[in-house]
PDB file of N, CA and C in Angstrom:
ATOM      1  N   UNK A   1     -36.304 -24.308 -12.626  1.00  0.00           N
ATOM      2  CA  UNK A   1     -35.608 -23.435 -13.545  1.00  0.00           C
ATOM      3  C   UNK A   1     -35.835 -21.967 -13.168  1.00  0.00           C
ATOM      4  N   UNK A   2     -37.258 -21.657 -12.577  1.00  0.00           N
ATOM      5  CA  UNK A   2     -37.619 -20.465 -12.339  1.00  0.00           C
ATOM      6  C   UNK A   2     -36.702 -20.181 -11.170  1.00  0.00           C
ATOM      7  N   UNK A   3     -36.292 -20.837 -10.051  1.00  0.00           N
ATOM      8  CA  UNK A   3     -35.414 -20.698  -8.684  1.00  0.00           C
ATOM      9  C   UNK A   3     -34.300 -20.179  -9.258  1.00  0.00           C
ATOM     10  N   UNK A   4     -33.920 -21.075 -10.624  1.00  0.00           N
ATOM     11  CA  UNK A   4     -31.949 -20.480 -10.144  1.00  0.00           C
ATOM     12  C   UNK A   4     -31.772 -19.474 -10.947  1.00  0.00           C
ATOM     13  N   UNK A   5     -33.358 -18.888 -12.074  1.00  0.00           N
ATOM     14  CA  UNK A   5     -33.187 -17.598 -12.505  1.00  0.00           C
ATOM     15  C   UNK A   5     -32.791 -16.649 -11.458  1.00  0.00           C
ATOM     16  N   UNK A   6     -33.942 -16.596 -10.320  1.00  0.00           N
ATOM     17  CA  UNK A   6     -33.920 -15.720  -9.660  1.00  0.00           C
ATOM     18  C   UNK A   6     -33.080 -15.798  -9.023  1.00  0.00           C
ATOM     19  N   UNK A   7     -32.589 -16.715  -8.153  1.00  0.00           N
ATOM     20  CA  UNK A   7     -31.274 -17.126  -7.559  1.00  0.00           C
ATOM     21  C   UNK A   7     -30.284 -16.020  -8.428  1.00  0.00           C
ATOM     22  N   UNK A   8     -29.639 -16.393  -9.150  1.00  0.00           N
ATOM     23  CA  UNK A   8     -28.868 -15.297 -10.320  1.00  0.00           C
ATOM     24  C   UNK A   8     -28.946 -14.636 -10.302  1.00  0.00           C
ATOM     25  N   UNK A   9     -30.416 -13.571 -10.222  1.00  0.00           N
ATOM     26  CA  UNK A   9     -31.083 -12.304 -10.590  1.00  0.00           C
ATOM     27  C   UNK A   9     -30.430 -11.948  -9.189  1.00  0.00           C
ATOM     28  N   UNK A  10     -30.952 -11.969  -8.191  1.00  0.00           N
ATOM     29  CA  UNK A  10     -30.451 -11.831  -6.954  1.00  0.00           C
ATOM     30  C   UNK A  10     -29.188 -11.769  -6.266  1.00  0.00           C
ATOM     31  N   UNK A  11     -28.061 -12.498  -7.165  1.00  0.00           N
ATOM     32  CA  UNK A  11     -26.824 -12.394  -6.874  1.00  0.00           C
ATOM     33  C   UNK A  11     -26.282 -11.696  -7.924  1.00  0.00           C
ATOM     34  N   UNK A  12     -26.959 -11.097  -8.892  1.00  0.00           N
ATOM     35  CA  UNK A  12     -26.416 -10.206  -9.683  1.00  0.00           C
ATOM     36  C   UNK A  12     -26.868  -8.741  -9.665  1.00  0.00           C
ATOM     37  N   UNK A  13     -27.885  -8.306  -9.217  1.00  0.00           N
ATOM     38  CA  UNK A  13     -27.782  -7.255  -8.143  1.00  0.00           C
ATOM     39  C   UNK A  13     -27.025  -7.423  -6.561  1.00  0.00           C
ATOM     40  N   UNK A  14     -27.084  -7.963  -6.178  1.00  0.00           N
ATOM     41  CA  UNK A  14     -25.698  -7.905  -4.777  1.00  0.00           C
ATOM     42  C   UNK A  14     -24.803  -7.796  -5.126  1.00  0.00           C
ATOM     43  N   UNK A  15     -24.281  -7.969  -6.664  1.00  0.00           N
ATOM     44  CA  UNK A  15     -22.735  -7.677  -7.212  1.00  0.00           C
ATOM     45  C   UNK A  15     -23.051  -6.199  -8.062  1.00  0.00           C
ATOM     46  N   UNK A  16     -23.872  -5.832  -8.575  1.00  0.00           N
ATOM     47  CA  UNK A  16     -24.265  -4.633  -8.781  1.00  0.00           C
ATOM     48  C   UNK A  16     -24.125  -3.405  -7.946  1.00  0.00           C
ATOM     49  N   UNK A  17     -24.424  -3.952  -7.038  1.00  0.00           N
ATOM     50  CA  UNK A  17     -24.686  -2.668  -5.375  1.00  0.00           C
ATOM     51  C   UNK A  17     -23.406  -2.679  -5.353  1.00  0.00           C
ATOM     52  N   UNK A  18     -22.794  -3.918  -5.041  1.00  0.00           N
ATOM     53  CA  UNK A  18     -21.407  -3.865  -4.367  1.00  0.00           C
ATOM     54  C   UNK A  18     -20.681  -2.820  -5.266  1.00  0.00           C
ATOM     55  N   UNK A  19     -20.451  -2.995  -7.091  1.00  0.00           N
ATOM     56  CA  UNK A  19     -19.848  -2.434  -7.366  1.00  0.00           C
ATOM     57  C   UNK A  19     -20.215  -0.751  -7.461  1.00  0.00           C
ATOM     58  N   UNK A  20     -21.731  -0.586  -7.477  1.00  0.00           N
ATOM     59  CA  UNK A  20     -21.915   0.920  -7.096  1.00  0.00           C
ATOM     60  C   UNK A  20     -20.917   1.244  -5.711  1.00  0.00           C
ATOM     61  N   UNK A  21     -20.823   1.230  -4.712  1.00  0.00           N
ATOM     62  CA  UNK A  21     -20.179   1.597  -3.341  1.00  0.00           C
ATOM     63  C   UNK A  21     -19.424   1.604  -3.843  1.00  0.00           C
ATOM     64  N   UNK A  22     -18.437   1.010  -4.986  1.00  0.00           N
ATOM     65  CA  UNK A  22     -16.832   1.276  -5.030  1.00  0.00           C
ATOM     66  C   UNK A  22     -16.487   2.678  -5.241  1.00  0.00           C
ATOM     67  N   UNK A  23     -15.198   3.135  -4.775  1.00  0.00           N
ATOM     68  CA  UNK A  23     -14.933   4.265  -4.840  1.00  0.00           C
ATOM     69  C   UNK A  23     -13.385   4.379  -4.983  1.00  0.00           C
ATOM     70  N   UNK A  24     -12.784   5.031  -5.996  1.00  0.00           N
ATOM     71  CA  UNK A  24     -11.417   5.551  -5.852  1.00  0.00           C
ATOM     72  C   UNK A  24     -10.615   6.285  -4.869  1.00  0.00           C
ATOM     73  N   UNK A  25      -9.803   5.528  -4.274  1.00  0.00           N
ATOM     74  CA  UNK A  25      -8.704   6.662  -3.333  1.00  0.00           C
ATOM     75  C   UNK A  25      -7.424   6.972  -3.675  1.00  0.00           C
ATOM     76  N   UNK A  26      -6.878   7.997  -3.211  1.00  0.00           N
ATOM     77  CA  UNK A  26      -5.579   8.193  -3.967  1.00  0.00           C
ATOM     78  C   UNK A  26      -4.776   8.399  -2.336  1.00  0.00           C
ATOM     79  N   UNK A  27      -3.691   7.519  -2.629  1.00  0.00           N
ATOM     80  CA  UNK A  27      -3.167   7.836  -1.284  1.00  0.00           C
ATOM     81  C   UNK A  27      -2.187   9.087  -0.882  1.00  0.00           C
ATOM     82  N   UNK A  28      -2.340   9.586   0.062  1.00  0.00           N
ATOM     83  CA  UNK A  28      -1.742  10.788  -0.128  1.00  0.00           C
ATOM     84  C   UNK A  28      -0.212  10.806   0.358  1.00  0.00           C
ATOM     85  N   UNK A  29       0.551   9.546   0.291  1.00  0.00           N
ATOM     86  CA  UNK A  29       1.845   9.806   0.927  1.00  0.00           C
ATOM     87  C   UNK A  29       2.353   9.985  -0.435  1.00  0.00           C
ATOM     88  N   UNK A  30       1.719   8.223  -1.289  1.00  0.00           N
ATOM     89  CA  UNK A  30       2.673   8.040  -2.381  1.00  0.00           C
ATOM     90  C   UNK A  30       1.786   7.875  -3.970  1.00  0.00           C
ATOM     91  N   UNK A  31       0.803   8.578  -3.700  1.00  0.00           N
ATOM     92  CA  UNK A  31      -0.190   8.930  -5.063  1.00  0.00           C
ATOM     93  C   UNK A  31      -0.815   8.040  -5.649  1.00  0.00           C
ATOM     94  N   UNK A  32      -0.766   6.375  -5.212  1.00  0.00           N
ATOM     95  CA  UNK A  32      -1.268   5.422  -5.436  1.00  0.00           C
ATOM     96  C   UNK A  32      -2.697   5.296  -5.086  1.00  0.00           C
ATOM     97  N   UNK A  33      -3.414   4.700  -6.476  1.00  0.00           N
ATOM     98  CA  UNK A  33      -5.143   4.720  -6.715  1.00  0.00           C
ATOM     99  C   UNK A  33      -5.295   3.508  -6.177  1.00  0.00           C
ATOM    100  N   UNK A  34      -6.351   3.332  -5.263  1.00  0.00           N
ATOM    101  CA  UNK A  34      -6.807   1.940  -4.731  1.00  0.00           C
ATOM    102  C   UNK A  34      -8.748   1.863  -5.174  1.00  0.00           C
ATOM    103  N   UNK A  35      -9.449   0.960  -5.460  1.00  0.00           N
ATOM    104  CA  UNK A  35     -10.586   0.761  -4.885  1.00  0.00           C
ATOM    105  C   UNK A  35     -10.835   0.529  -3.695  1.00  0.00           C
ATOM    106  N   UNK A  36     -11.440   1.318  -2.942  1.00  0.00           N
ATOM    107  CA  UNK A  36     -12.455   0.579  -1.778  1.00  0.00           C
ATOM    108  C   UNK A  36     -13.845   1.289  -1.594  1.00  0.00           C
ATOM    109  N   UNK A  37     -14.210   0.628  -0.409  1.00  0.00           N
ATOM    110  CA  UNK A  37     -15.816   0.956  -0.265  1.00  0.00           C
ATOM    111  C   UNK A  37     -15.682   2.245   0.740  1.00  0.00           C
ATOM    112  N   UNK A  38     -16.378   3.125   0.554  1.00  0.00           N
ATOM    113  CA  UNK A  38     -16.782   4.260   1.674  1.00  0.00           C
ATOM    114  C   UNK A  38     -16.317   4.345   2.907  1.00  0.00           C
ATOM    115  N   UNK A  39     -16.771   2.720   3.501  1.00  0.00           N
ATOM    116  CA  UNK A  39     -16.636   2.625   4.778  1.00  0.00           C
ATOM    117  C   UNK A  39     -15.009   2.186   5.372  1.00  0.00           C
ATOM    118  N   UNK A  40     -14.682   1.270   4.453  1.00  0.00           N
ATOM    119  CA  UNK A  40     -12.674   1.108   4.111  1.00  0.00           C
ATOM    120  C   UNK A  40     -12.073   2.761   4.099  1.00  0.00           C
ATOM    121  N   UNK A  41     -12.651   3.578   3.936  1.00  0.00           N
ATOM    122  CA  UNK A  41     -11.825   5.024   3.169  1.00  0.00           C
ATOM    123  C   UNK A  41     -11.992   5.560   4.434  1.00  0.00           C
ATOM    124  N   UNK A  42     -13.416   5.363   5.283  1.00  0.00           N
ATOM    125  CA  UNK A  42     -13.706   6.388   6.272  1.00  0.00           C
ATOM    126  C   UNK A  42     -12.710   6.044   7.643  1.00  0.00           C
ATOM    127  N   UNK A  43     -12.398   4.607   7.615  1.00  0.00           N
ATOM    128  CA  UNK A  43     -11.919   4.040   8.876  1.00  0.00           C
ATOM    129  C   UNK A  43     -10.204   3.998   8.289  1.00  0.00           C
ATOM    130  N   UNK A  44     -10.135   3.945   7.506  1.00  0.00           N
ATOM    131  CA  UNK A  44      -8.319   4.521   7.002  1.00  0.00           C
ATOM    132  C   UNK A  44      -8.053   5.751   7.547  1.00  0.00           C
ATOM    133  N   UNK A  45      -9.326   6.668   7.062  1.00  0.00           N
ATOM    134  CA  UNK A  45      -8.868   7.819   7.384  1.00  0.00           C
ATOM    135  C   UNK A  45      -8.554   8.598   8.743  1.00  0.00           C
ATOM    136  N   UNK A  46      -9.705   8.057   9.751  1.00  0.00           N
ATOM    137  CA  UNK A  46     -10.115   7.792  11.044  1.00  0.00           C
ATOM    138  C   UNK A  46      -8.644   7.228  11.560  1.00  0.00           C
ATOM    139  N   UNK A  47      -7.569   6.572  11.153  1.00  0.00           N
ATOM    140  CA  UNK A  47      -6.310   5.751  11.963  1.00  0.00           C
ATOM    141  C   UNK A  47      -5.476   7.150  11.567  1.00  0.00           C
ATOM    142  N   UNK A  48      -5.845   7.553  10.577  1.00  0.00           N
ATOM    143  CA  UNK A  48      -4.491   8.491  10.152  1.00  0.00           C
ATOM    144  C   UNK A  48      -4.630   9.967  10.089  1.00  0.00           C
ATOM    145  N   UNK A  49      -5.515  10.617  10.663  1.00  0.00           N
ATOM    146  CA  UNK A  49      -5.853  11.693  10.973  1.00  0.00           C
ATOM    147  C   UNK A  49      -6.500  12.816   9.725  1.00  0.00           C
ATOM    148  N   UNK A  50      -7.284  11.874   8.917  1.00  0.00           N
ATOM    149  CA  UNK A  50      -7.738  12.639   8.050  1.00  0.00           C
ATOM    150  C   UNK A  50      -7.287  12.197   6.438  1.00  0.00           C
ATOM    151  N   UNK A  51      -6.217  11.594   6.498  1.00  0.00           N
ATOM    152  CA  UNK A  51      -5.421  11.194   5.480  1.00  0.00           C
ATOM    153  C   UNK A  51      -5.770   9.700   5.029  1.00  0.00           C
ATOM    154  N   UNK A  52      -5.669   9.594   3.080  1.00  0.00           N
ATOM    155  CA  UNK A  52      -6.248   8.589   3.357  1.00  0.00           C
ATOM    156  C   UNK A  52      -4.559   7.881   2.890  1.00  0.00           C
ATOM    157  N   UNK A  53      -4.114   6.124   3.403  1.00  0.00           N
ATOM    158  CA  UNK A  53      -3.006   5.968   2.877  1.00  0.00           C
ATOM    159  C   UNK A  53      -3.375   4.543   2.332  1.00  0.00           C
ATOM    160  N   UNK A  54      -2.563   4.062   1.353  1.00  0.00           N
ATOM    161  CA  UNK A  54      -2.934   2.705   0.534  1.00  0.00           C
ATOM    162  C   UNK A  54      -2.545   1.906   1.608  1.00  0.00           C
ATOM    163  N   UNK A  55      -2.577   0.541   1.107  1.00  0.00           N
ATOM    164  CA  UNK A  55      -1.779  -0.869   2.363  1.00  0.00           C
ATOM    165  C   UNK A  55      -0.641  -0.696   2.692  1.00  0.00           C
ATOM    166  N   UNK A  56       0.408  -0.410   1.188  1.00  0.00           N
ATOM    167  CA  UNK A  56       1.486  -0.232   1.180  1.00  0.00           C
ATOM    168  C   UNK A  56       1.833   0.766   2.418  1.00  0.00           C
ATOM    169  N   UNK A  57       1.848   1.746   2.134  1.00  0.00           N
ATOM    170  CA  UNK A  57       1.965   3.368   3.120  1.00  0.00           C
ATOM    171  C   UNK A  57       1.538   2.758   4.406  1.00  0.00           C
ATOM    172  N   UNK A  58       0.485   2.237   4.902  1.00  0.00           N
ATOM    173  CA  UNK A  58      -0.249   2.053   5.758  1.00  0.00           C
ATOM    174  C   UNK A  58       0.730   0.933   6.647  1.00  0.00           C
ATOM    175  N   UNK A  59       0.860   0.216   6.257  1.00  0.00           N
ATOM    176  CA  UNK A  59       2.212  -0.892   6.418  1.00  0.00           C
ATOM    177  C   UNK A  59       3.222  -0.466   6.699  1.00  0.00           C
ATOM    178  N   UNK A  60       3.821   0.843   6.324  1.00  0.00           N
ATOM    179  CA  UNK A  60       4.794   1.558   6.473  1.00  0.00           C
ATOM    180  C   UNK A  60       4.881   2.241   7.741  1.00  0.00           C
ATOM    181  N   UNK A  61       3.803   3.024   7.687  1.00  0.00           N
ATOM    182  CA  UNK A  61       3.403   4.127   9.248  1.00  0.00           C
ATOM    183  C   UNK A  61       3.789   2.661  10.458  1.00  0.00           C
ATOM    184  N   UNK A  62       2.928   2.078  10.144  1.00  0.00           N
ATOM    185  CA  UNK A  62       3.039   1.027  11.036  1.00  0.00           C
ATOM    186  C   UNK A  62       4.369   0.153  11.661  1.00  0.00           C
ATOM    187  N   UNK A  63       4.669   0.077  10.286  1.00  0.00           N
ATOM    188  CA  UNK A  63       6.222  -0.315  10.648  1.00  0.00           C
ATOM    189  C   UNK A  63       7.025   0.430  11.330  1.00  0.00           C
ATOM    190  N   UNK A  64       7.518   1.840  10.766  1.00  0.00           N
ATOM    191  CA  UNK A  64       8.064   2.749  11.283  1.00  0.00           C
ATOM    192  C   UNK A  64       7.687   3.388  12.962  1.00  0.00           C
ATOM    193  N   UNK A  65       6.095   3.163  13.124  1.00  0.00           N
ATOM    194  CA  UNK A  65       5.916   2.846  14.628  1.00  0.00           C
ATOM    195  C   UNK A  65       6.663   2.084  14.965  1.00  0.00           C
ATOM    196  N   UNK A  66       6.744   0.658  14.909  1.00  0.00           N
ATOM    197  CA  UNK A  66       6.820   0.038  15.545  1.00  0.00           C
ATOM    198  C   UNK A  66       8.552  -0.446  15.593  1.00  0.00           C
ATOM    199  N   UNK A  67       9.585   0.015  14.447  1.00  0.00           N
ATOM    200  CA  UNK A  67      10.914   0.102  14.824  1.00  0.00           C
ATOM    201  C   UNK A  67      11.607   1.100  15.333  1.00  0.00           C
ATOM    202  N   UNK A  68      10.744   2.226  15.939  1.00  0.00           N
ATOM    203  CA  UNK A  68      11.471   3.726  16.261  1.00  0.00           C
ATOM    204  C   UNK A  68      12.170   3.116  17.141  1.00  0.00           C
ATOM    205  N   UNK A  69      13.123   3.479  17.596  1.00  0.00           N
ATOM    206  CA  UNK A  69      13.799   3.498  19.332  1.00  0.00           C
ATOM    207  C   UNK A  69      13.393   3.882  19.937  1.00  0.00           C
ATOM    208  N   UNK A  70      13.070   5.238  19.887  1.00  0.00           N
ATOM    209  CA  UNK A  70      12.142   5.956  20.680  1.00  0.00           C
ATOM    210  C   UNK A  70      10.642   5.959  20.976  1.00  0.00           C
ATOM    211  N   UNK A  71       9.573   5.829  21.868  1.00  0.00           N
ATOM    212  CA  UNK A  71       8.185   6.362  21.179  1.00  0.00           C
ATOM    213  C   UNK A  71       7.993   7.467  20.292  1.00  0.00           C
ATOM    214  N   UNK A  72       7.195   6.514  19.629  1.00  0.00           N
ATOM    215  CA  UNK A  72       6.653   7.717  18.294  1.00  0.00           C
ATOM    216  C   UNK A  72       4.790   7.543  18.443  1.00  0.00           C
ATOM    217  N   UNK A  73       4.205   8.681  18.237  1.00  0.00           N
ATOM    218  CA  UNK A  73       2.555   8.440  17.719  1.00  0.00           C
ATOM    219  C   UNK A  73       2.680   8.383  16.093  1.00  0.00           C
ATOM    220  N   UNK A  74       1.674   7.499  15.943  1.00  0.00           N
ATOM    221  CA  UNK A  74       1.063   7.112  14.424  1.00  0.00           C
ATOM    222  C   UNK A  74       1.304   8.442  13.622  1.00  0.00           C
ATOM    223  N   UNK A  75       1.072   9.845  14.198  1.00  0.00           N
ATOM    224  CA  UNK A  75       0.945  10.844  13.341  1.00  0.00           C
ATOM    225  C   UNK A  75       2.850  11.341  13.043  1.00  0.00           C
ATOM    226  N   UNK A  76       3.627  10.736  14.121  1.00  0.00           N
ATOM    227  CA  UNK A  76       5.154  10.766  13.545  1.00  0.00           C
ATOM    228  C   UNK A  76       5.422  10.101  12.896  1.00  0.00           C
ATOM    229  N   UNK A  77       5.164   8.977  13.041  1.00  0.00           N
ATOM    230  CA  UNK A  77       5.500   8.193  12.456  1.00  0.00           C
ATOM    231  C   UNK A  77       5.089   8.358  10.397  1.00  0.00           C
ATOM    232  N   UNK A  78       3.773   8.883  10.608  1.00  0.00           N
ATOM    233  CA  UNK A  78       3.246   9.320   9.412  1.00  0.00           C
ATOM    234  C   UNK A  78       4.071  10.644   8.250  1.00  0.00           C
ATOM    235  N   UNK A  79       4.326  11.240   9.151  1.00  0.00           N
ATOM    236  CA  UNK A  79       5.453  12.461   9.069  1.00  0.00           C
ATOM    237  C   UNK A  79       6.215  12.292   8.135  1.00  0.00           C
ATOM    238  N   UNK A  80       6.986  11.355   9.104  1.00  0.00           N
ATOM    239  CA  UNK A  80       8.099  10.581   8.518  1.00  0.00           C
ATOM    240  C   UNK A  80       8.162   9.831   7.088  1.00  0.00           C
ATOM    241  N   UNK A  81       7.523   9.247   7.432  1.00  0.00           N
ATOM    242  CA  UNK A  81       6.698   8.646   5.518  1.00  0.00           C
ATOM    243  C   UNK A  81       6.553   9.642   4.861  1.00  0.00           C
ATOM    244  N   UNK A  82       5.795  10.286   5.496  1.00  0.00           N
ATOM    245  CA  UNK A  82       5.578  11.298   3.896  1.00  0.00           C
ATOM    246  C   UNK A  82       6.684  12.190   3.450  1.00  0.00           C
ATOM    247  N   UNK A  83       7.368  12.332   4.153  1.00  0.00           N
ATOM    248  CA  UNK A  83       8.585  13.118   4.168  1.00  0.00           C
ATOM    249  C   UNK A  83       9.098  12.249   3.018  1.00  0.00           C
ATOM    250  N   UNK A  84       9.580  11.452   2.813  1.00  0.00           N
ATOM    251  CA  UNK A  84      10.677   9.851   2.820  1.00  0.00           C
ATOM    252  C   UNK A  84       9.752   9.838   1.309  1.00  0.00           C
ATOM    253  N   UNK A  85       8.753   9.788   1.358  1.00  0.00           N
ATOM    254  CA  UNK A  85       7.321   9.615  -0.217  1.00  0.00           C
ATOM    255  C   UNK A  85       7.937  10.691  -1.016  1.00  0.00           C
ATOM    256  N   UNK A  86       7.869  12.164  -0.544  1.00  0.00           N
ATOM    257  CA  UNK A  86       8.765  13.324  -1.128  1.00  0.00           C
ATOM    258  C   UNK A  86       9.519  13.283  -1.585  1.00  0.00           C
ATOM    259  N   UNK A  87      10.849  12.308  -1.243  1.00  0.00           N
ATOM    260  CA  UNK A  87      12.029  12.833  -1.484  1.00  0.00           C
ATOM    261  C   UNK A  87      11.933  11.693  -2.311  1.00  0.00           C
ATOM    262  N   UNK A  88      11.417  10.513  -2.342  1.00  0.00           N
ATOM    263  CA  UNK A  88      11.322   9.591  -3.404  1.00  0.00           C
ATOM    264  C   UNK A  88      10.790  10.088  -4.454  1.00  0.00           C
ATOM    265  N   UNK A  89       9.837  11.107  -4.717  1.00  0.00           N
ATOM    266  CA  UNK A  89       9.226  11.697  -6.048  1.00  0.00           C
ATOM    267  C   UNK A  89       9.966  12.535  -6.118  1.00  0.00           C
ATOM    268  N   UNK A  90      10.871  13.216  -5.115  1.00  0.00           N
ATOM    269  CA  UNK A  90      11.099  14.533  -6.284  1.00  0.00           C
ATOM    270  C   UNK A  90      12.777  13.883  -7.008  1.00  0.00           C
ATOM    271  N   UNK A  91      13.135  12.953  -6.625  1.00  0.00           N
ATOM    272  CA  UNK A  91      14.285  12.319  -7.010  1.00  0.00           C
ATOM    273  C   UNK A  91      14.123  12.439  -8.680  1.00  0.00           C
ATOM    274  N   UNK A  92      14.897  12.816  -9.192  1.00  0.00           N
ATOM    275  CA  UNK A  92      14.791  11.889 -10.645  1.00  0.00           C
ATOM    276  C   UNK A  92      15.280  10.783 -11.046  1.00  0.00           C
ATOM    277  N   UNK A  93      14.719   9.796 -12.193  1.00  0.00           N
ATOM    278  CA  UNK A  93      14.545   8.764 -12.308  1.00  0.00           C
ATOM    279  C   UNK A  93      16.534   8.298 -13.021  1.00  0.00           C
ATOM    280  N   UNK A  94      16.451   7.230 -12.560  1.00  0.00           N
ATOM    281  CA  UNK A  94      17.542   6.769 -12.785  1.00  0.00           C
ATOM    282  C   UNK A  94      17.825   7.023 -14.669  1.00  0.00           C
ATOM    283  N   UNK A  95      19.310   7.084 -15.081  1.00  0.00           N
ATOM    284  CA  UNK A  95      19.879   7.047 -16.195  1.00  0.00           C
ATOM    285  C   UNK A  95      19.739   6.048 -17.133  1.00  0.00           C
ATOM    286  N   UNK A  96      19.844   4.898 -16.564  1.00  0.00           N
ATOM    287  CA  UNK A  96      19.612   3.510 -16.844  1.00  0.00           C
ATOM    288  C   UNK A  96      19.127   2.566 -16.277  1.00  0.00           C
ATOM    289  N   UNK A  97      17.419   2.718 -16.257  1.00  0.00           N
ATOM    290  CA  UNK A  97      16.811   1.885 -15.555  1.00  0.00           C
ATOM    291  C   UNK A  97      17.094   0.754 -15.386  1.00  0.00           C
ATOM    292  N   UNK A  98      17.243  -0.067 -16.300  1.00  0.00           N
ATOM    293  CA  UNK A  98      17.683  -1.364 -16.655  1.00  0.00           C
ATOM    294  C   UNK A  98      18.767  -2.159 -16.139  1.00  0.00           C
ATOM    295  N   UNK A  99      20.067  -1.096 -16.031  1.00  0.00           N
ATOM    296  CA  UNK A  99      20.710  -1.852 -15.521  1.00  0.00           C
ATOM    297  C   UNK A  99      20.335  -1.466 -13.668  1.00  0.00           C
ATOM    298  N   UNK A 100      19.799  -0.093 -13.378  1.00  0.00           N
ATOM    299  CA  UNK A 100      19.858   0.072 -12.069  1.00  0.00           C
ATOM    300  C   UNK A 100      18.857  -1.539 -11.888  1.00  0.00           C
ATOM    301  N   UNK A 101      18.227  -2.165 -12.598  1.00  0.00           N
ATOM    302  CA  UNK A 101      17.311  -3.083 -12.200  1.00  0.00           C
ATOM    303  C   UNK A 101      18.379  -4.369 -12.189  1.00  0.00           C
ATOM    304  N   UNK A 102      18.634  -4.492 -13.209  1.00  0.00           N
ATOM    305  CA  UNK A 102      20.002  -5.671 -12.901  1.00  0.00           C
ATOM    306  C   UNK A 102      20.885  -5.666 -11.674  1.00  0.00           C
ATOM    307  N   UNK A 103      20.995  -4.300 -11.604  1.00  0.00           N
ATOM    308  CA  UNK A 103      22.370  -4.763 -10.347  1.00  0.00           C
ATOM    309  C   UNK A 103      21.835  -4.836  -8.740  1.00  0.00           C
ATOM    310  N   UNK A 104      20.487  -4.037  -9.013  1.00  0.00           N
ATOM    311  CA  UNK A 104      19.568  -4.482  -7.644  1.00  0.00           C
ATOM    312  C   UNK A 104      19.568  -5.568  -7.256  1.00  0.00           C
ATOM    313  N   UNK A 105      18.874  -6.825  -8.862  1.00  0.00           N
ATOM    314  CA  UNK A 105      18.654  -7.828  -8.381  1.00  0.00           C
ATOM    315  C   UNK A 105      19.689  -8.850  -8.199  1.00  0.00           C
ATOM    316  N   UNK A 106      21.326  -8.567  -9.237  1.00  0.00           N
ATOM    317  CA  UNK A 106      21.964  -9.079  -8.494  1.00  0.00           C
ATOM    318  C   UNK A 106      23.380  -8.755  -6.921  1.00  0.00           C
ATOM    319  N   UNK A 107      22.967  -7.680  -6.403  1.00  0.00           N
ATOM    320  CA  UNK A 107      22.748  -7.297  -5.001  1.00  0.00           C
ATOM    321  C   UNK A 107      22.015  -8.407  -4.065  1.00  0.00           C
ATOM    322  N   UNK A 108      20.802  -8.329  -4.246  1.00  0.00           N
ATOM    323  CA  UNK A 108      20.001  -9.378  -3.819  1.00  0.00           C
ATOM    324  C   UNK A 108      20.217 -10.622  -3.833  1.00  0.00           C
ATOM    325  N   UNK A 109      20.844 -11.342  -4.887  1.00  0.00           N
ATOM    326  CA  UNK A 109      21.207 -12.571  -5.147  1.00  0.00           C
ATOM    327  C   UNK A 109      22.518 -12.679  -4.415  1.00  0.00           C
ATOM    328  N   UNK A 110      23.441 -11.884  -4.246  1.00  0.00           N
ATOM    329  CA  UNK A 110      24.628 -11.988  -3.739  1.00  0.00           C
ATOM    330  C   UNK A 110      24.488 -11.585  -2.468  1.00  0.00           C
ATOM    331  N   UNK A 111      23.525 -11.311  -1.478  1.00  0.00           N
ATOM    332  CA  UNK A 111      23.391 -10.951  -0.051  1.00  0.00           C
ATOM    333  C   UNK A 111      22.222 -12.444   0.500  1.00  0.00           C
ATOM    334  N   UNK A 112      21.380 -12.906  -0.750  1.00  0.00           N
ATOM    335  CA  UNK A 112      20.975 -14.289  -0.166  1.00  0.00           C
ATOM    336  C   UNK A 112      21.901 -15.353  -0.045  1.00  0.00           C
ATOM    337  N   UNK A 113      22.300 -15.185  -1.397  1.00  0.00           N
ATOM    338  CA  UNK A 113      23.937 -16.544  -1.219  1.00  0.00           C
ATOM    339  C   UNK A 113      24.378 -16.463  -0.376  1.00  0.00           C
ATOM    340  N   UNK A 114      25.048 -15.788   0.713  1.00  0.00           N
ATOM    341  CA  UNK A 114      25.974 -15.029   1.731  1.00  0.00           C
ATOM    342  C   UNK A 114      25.556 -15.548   3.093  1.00  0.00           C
ATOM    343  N   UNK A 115      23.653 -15.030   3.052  1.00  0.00           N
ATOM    344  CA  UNK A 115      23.238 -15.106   4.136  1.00  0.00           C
ATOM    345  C   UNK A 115      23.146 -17.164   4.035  1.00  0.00           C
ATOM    346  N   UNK A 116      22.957 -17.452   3.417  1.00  0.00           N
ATOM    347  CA  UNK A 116      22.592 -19.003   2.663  1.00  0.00           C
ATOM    348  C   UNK A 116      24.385 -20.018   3.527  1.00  0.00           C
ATOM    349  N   UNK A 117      25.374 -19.007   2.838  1.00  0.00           N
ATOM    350  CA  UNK A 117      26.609 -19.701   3.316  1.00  0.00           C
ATOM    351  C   UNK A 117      27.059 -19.636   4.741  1.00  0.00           C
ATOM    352  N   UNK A 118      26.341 -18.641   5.300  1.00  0.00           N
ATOM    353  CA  UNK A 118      26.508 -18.172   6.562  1.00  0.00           C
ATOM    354  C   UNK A 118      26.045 -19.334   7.341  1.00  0.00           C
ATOM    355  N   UNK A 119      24.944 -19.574   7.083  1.00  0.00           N
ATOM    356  CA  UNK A 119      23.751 -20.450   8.066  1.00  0.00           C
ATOM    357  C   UNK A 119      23.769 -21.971   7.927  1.00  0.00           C
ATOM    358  N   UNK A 120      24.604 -22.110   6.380  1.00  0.00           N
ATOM    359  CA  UNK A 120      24.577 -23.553   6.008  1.00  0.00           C
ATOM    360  C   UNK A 120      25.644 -23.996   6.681  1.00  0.00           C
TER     361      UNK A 120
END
C-alpha cells in the first residue's frame, strides 16, 4: 500500500513540473494562444526567424514553401502569410454570418457531389 502511495506521489509531481514548464504563446501571424513548453517555443522560433507561429500558421509557411513555382526561403514564404493573416483581420466580419456559413457549406457539398459524379 505504501509502494503505490508513493508510486502516485511521484507521478504527481512529474505532472506538477510538467505543468510548471507550460507556457503561453501567441502566434504572431494570426494571434492564436497555444500552450507549449519553453523548449517547443525556442525551436519554433529558431525555424522562423525569431517569430513564434501556431501549427496552423506553421503548416501554412510550409505549405506555401512548398507550392511556390518559384523557389521561395521559409522567411518568404512567411511574408507571405503574414501579409494574407493581415488582410484577413483587417477585413470586416461578414453581414450575415450565418448564412455566409450556410452557403459555404453548401458550396462544399455541391463541389463534393460533382467531384463524387465525376469519378463514379
Amino acid at each position: 500500500m505504501a509502494a503505490a502511495v508513493c508510486n502516485e506521489s511521484k507521478k504527481m509531481d512529474s505532472v506538477n513540473k510538467y505543468k510548471n514548464e507550460i507556457e503561453f504563446a501567441e502566434c504572431d501571424c494570426c494571434g492564436l494562444t497555444e500552450e507549449c513548453t519553453p523548449a517547443y517555443i525556442a525551436r519554433v522560433r529558431e525555424s522562423f526567424g525569431g517569430r513564434w507561429l501556431c501549427g496552423l500558421c506553421s503548416e501554412a509557411v510550409k505549405d506555401e514553401t512548398d507550392r511556390s513555382e518559384e523557389d521561395i526561403t521559409t522567411y518568404e514564404a512567411l511574408d507571405r502569410h503574414m501579409k494574407f493573416c493581415e488582410q484577413f483581420k483587417c477585413s470586416s466580419p461578414p453581414a450575415n454570418p450565418a448564412e455566409d456559413l450556410i452557403s459555404a457549406m453548401k458550396h462544399l457539398l455541391r463541389r463534393t457531389l460533382d467531384s463524387l459524379r465525376k469519378n463514379g
